[in-house]
Protein backbone atom coordinates (compact mmCIF):
# COMPACT_ATOMS: atom_id res chain seq x y z
CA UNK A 1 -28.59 -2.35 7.76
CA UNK A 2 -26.70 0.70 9.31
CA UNK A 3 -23.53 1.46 8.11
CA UNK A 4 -20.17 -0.68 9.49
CA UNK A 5 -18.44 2.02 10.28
CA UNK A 6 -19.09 6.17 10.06
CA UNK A 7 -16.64 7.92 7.40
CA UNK A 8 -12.71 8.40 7.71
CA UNK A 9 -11.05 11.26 8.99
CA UNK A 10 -7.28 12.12 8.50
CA UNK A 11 -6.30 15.39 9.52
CA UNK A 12 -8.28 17.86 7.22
CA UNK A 13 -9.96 14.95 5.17
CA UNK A 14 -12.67 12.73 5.42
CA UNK A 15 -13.01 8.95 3.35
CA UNK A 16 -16.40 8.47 2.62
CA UNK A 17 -14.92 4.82 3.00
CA UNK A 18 -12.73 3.81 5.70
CA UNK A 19 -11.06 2.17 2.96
CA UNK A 20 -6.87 2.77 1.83
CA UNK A 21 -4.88 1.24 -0.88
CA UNK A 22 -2.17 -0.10 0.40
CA UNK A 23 0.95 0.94 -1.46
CA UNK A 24 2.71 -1.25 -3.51
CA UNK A 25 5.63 -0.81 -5.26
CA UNK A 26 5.30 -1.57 -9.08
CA UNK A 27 1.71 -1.84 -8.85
CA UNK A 28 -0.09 1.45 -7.04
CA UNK A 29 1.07 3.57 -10.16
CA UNK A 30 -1.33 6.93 -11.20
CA UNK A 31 -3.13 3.46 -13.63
CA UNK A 32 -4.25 1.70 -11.11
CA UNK A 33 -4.90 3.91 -8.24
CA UNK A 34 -7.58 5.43 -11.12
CA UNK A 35 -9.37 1.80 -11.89
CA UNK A 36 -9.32 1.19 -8.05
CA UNK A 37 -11.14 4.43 -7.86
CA UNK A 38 -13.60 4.05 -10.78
CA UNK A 39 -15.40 1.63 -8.35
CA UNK A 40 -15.06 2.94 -5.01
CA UNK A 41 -14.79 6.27 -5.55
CA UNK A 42 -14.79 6.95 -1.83
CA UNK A 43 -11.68 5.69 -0.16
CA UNK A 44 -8.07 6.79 0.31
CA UNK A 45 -5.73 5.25 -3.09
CA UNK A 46 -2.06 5.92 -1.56
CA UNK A 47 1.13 5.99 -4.35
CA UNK A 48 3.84 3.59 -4.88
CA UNK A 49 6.98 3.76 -2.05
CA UNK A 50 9.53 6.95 -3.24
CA UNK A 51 12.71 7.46 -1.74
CA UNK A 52 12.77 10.58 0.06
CA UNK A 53 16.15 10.95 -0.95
CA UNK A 54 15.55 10.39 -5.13
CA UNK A 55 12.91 12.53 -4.60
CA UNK A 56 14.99 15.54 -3.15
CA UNK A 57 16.97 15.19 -6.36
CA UNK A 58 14.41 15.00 -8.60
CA UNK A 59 14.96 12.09 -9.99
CA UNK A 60 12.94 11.27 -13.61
CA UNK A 61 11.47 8.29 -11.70
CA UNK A 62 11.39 9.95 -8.48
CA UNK A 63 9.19 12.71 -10.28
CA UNK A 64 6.67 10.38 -12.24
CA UNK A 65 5.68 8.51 -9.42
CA UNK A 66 4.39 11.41 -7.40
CA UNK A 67 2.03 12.23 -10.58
CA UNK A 68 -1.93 12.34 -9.84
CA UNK A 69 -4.94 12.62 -12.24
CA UNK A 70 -6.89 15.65 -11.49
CA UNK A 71 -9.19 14.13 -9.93
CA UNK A 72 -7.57 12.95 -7.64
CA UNK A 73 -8.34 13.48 -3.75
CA UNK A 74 -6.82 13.31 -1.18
CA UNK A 75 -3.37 13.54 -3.44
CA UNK A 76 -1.58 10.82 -1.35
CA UNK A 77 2.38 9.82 -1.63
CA UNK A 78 3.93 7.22 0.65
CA UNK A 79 7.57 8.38 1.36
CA UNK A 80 10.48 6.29 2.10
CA UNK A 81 13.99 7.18 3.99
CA UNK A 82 16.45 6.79 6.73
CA UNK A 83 17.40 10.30 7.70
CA UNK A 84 15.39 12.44 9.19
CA UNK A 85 16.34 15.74 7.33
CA UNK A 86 16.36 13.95 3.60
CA UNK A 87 12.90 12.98 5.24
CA UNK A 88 11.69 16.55 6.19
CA UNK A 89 13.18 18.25 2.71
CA UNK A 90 10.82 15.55 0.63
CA UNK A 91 7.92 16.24 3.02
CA UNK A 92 8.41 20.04 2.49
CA UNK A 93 9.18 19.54 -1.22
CA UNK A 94 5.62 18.23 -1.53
CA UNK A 95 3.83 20.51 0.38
CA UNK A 96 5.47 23.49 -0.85
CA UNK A 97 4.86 22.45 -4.70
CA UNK A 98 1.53 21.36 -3.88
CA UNK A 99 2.04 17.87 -5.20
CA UNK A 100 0.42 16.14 -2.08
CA UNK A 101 -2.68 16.45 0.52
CA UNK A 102 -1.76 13.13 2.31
CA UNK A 103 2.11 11.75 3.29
CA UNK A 104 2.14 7.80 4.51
CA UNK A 105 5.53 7.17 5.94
CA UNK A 106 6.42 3.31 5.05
CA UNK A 107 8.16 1.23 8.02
CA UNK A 108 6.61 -2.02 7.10
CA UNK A 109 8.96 -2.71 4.23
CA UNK A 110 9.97 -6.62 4.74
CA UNK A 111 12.17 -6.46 1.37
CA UNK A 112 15.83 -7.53 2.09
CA UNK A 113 16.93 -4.53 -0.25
CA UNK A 114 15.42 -1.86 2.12
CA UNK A 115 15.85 -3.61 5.39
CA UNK A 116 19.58 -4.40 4.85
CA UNK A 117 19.70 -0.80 4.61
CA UNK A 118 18.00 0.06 7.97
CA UNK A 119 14.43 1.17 6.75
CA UNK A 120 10.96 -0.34 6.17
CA UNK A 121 9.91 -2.47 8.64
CA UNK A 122 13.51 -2.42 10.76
CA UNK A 123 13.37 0.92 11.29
CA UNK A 124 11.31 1.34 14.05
CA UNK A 125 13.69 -0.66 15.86
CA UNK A 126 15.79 2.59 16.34
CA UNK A 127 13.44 4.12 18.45
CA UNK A 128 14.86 7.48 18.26
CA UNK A 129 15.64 7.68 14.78
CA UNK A 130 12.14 6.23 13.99
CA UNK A 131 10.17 9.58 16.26
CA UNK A 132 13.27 11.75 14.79
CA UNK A 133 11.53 11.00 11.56
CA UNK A 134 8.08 11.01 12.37
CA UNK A 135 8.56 14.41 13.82
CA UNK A 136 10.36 15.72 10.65
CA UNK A 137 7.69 14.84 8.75
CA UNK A 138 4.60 16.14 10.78
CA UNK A 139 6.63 19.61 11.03
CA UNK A 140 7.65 19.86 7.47
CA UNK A 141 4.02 19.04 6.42
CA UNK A 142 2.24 21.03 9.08
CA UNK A 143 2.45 24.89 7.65
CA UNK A 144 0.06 23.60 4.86
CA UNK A 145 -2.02 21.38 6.89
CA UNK A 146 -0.81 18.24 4.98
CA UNK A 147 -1.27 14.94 7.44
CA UNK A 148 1.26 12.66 8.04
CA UNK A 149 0.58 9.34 8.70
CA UNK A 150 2.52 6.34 9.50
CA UNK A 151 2.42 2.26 8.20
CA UNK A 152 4.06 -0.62 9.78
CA UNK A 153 4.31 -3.99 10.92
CA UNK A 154 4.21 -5.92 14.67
CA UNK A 155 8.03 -5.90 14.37
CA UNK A 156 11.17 -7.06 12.98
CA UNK A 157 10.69 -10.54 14.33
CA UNK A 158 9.04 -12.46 17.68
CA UNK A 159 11.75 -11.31 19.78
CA UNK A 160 11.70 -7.86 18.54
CA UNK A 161 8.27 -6.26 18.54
CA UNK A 162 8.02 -3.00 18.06
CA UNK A 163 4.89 -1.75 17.27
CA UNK A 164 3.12 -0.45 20.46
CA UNK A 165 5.99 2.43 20.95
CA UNK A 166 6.25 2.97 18.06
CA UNK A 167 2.43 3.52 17.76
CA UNK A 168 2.64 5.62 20.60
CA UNK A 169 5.75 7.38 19.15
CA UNK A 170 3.80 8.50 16.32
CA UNK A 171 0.96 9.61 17.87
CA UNK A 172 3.25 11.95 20.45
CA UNK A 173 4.66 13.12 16.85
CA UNK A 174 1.44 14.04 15.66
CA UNK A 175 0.68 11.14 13.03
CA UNK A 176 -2.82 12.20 11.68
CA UNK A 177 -3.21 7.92 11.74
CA UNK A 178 -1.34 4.73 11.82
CA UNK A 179 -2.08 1.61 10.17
CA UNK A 180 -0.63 -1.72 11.23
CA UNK A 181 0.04 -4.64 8.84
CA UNK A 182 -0.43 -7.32 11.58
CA UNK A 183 3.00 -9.60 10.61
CA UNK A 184 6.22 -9.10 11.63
CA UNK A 185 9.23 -8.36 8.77
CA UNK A 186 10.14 -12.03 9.74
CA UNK A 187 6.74 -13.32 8.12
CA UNK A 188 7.36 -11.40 5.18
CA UNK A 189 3.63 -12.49 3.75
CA UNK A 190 3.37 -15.73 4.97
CA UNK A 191 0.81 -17.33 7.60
CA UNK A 192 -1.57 -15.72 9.68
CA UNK A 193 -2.00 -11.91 10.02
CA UNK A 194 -2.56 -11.57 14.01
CA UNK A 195 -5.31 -9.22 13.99
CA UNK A 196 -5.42 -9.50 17.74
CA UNK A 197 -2.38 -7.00 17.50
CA UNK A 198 -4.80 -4.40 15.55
CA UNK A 199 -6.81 -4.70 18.57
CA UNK A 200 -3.81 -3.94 21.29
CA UNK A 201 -3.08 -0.87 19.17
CA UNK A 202 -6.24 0.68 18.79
CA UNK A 203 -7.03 -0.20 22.64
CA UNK A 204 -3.17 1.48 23.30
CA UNK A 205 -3.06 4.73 20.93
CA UNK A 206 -5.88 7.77 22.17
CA UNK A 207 -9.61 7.34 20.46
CA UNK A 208 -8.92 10.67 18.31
CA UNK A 209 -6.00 9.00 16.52
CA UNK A 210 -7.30 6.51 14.19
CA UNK A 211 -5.84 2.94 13.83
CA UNK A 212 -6.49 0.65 10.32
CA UNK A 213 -5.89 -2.42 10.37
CA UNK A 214 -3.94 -4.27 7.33
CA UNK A 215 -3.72 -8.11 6.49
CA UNK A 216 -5.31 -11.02 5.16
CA UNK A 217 -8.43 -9.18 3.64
CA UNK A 218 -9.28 -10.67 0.83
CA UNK A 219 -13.29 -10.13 0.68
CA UNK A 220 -15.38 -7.32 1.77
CA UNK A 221 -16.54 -9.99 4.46
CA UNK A 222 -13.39 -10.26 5.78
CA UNK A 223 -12.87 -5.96 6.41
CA UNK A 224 -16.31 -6.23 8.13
CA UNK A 225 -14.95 -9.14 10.93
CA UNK A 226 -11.88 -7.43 11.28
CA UNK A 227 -13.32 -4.23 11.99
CA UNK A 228 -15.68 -6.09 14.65
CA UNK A 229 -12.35 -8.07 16.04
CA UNK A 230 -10.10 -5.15 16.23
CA UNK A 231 -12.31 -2.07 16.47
CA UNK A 232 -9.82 -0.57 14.39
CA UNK A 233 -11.34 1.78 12.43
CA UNK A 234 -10.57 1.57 8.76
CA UNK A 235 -8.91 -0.99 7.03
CA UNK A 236 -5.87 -0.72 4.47
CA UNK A 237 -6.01 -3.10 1.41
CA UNK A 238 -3.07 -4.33 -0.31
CA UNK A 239 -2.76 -7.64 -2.33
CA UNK A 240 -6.84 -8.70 -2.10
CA UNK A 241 -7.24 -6.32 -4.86
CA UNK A 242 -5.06 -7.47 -7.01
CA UNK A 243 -6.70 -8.88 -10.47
CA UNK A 244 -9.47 -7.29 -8.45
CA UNK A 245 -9.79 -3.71 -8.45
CA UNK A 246 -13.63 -3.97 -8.22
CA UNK A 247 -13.15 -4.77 -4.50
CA UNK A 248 -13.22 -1.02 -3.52
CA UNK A 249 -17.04 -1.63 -4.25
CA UNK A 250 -17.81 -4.88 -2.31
CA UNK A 251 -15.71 -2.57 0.32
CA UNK A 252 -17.68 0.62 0.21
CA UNK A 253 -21.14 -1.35 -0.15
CA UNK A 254 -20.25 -3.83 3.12
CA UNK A 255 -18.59 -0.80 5.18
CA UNK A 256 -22.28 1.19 4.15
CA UNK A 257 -24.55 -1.77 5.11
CA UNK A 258 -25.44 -2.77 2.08
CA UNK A 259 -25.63 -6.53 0.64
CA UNK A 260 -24.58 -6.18 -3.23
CA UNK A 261 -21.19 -7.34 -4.36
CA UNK A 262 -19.88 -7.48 -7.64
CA UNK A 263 -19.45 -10.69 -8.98
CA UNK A 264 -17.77 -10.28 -12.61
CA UNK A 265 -18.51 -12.62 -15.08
CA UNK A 266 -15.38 -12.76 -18.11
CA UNK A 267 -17.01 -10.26 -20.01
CA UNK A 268 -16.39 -7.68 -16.83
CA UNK A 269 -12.99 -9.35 -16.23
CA UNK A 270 -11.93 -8.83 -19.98
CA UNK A 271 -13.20 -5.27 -20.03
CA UNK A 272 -11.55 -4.34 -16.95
CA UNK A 273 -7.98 -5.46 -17.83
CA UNK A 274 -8.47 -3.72 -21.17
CA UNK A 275 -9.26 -0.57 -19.48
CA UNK A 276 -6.46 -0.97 -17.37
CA UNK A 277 -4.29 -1.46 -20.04
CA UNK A 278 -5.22 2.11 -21.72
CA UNK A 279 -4.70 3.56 -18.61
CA UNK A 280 -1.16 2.12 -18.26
CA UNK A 281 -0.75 3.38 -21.82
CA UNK A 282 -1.37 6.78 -20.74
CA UNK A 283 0.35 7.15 -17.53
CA UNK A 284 3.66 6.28 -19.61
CA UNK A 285 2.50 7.46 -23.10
CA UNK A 286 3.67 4.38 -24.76
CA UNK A 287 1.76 1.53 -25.96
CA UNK A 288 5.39 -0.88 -25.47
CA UNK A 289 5.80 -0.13 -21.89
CA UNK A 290 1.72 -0.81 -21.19
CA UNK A 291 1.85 -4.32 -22.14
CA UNK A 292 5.16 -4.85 -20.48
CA UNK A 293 3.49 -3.63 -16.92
CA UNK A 294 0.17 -5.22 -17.74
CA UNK A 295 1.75 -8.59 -18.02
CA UNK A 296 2.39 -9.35 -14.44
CA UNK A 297 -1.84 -8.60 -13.80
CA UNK A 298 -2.75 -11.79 -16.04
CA UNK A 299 -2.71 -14.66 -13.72
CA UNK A 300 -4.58 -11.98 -11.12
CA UNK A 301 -7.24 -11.28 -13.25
CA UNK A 302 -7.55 -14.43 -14.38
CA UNK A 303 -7.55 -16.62 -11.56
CA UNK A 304 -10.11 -19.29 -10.83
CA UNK A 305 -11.63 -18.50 -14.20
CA UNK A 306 -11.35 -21.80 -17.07
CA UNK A 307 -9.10 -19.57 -19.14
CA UNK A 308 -6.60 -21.86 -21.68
CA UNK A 309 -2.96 -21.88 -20.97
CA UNK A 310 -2.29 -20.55 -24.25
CA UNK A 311 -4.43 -17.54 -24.02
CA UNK A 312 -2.54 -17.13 -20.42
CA UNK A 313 0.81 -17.31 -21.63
CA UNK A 314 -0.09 -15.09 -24.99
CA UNK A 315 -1.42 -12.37 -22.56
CA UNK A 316 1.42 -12.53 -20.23
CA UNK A 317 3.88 -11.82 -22.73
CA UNK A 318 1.57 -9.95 -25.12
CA UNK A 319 3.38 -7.38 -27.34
CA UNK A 320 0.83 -4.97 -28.24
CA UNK A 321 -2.90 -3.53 -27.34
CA UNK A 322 -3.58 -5.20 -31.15
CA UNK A 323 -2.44 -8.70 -29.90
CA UNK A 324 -4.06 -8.30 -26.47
CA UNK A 325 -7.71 -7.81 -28.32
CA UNK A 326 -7.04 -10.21 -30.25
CA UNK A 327 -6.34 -13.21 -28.00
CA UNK A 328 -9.13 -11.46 -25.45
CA UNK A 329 -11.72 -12.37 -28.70
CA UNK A 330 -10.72 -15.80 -28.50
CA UNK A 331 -11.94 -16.23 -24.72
CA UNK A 332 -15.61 -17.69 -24.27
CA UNK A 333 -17.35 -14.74 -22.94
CA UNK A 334 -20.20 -16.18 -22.00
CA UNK A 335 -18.64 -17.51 -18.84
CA UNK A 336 -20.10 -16.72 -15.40
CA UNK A 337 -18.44 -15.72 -12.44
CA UNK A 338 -16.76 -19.11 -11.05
CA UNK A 339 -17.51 -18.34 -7.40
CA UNK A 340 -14.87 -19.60 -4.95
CA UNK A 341 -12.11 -20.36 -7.44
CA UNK A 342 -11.61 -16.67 -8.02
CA UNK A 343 -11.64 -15.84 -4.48
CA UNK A 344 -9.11 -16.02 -1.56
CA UNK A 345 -5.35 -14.96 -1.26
CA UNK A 346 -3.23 -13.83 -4.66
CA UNK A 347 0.26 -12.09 -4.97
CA UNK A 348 3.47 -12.59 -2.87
CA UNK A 349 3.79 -15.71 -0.33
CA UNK A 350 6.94 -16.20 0.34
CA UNK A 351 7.64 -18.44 3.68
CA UNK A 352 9.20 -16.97 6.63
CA UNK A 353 12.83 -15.87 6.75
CA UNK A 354 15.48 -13.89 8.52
CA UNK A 355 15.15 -10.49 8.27
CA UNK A 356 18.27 -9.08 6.31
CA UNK A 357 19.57 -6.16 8.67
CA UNK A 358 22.67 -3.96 9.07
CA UNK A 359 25.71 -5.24 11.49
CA UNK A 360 24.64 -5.14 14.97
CA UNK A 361 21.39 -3.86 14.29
CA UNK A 362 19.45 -5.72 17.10
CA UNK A 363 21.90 -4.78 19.86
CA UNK A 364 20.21 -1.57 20.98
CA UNK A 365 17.56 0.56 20.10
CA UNK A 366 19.87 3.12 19.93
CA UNK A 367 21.50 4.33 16.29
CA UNK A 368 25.25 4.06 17.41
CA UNK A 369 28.50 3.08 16.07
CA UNK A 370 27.68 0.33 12.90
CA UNK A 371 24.23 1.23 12.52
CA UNK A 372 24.95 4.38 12.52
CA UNK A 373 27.05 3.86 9.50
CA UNK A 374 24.63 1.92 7.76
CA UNK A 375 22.19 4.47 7.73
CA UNK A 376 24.77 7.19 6.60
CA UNK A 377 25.73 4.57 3.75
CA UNK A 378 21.85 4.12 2.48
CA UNK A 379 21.06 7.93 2.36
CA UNK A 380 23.85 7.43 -0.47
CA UNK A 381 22.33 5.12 -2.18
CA UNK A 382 19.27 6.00 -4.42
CA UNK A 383 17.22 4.09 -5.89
CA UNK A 384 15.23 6.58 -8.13
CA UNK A 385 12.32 6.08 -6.53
């Protein structure tokens, strides 16, 4: 069969697979990004969320997170902030120390702690401080030919959609791309993503631009019919991996035309979670803080597979890479691949909710009066990353 799509292009670089990583905060780490990679080498594996601001102060955590193997290309970093000029200084702190080829600006952020603050996903409601930004970025990244691309979600809510300017914004900014997760804040990760959305954004932004389309891919099967929905033209993968890094494959064979998928019986799932584990070990050079991260993986890796609740609950609170082969030897590795049970949607699902947002936030798109202070408040506060 002929190929689902031809190869990604943002700015200077091309994807061999139109295929991103979504970022994900405690889970995207230098670890992961490299056993997402290991099988499909030829897609875009973007960095956990950084504060602009920690960043610009060079904070220890701030600093680690923007660390890539060598091998690593394109080098990509998604930034987070509020102000346009803490924005710009991290965007020309990276490009000027050569620590990134690829910026993703994050405004689809649904987390109470960064909305309440003004950013993520409310941001864009500010119309003018969401281009301010945009344009800081593109200019402080330009001079080295570093692209700047933008993520984000329908809206804050129903009655507050947002993201046909602000896909239009971007693109007027110069955003190399812009991917769309296809919920509102509101839906946090709950429901149905509205891919018909993707589709009024890639019809909306100019055919040079390109537009990938986020949510509710779970299966390689799934990219392919949203691709042939939308016409978007990559898609950006974010909790379907999880447990699941072999994905990138199923996603680079189905996106090339090709049938095979990887089906991993326990032996494969074992393996893979050990590996992961050593590279967790080295990205923080400690064995201690390895198991701790690893821990959180389990019921990922695990699920829809007739794995004992006491080998469960040993690995997710497993001490040491000692323990963790020994309760691995105890599992029947003779098991085959379970099929549907280890399919389908994994990670966060929270219900609906009200979108935590500063004082007066909704009442214009303008940044004025309380909002105004809110955002001068949160450039304050850093998080370290």
């Amino acid at each position: 069969m002929p190929p689902v799509l031809p190869p990604l292009r943002i700015g200077r670089h091309t994807a061999d697979a139109p295929v991103v990583l979504a970022p994900m905060a405690g889970i995207t780490n230098q670890a992961f990004r490299a056993l997402c990679r290991s099988f499909g080498p030829g897609g875009v594996y973007v960095s956990e969320m950084i504060t602009s601001r920690a960043l610009v102060e060079r904070t220890p955590e701030s600093m680690r997170l923007i660390k890539h193997d060598p091998d690593e290309s394109p080098r990509s970093v998604q930034l987070y902030g509020v102000d346009p000029v803490t924005v710009g200084a991290a965007v020309r702190m990276l490009v000027d120390e050569n620590h990134a080829d690829h910026i993703d600006l994050n405004f689809g952020c649904p987390v109470a702690k960064v909305t309440r603050k003004g950013g993520g996903a409310a941001l864009p409601w500010k119309s003018g401080l969401f281009r301010a930004i945009v344009r800081a970025a593109v200019r402080a990244a330009e001079p080295a030919g570093v692209p700047v691309t933008v993520k984000m979600r329908v809206g804050v809510d129903e009655d507050h959609i947002t993201y046909l300017d602000a896909g239009r914004a971007a693109t007027e900014e110069g955003a190399a791309a812009v991917a769309l997760h296809a919920r509102t804040a509101a839906q946090y990760y709950s429901g149905t993503a509205d891919w018909d959305a993707i589709s009024r954004l890639r019809d909306a932004l100019p055919a040079h631009v390109p537009v990938l389309g986020n949510g509710d891919i779970w299966s390689a099967e799934d990219a392919v019919a949203m691709v042939t929905k939308t016409g978007c033209d990559g898609v950006v993968v974010g909790r379907g991996c999880l447990g699941r890094p072999w994905l990138f494959a199923d996603l680079t064979a189905a996106f090339d035309g090709r049938p095979d998928r990887v089906r991993p019986d326990l032996v494969t799932v074992a393996r893979t979670l050990r590996r992961h584990t050593d590279l967790l070990a080295e990205h923080y050079g400690e064995q201690e803080r390895a198991c701790r991260d690893i821990r959180k993986h389990i019921a990922w890796y695990f699920k829809g597979y007739p794995v004992g609740n006491r080998i469960r609950t040993g690995l997710a609170t497993v001490p040491t890479l000692e323990r963790m082969d020994e309760l691995l030897a105890e599992l029947d590795l003779t098991m085959d691949y379970p099929g549907e049970p280890a399919e389908g949607p994994r990670g966060r699902t929270a219900s609906a909710k009200r979108v935590a947002l500063p004082d007066g936030w909704l009442d214009s798109r303008e940044l004025t009066g309380a909002s105004l202070d809110a955002i001068r408040e949160a450039e304050l506060s850093v998080s370290g990353g």
